[in-house]
Protein backbone atom coordinates (compact mmCIF):
# COMPACT_ATOMS: atom_id res chain seq x y z
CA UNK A 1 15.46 23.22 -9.50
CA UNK A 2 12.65 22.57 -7.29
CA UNK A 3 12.19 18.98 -5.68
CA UNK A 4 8.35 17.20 -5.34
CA UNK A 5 8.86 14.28 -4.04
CA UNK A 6 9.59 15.21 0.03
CA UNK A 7 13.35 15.12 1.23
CA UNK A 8 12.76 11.51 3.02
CA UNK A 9 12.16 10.13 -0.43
CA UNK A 10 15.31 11.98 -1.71
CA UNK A 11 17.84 11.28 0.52
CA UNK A 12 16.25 8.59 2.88
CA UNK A 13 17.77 7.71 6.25
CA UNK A 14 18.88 3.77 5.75
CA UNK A 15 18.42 2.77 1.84
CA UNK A 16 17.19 -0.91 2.34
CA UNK A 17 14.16 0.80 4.85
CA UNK A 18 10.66 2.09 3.16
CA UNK A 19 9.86 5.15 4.14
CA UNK A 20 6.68 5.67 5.65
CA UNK A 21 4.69 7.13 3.19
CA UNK A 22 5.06 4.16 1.43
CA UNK A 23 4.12 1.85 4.09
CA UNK A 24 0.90 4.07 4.83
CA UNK A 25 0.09 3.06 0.74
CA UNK A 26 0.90 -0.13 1.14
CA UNK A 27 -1.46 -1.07 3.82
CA UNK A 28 -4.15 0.62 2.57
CA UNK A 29 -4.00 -0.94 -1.03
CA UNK A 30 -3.40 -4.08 0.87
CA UNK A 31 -6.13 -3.72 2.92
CA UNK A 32 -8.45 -2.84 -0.45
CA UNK A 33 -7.39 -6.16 -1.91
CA UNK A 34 -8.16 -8.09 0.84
CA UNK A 35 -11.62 -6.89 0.65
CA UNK A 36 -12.10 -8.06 -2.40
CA UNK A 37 -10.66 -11.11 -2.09
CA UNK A 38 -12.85 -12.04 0.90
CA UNK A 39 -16.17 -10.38 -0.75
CA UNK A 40 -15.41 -12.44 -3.91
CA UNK A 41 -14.98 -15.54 -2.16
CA UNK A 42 -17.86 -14.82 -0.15
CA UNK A 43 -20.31 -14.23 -3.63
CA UNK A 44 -18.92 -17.62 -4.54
CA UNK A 45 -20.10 -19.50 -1.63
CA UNK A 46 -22.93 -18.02 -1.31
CA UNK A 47 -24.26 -18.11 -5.06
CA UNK A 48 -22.84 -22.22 -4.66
């Protein structure tokens, strides 16, 4: 049986740790919201 997720998501090192693919997501999705946030609020005040 083959295995697609890589090995650090199969058997990671400590369990309560993300790995740091995850982390890399994470901050980037983060960093999308944020965006929006802050251009939203932005359209607000500046349409008010």
């Amino acid at each position: 049986m083959t295995d697609y997720l890589p090995k650090e998501e199969l058997h990671p090192r400590d369990p309560k740790k993300p790995s740091t693919n995850r982390i890399i997501i994470w901050v980037i999705v983060g960093g999308i919201g944020l965006y929006l946030l802050i251009s939203g609020v932005a359209g607000i005040v500046a349409a008010g």
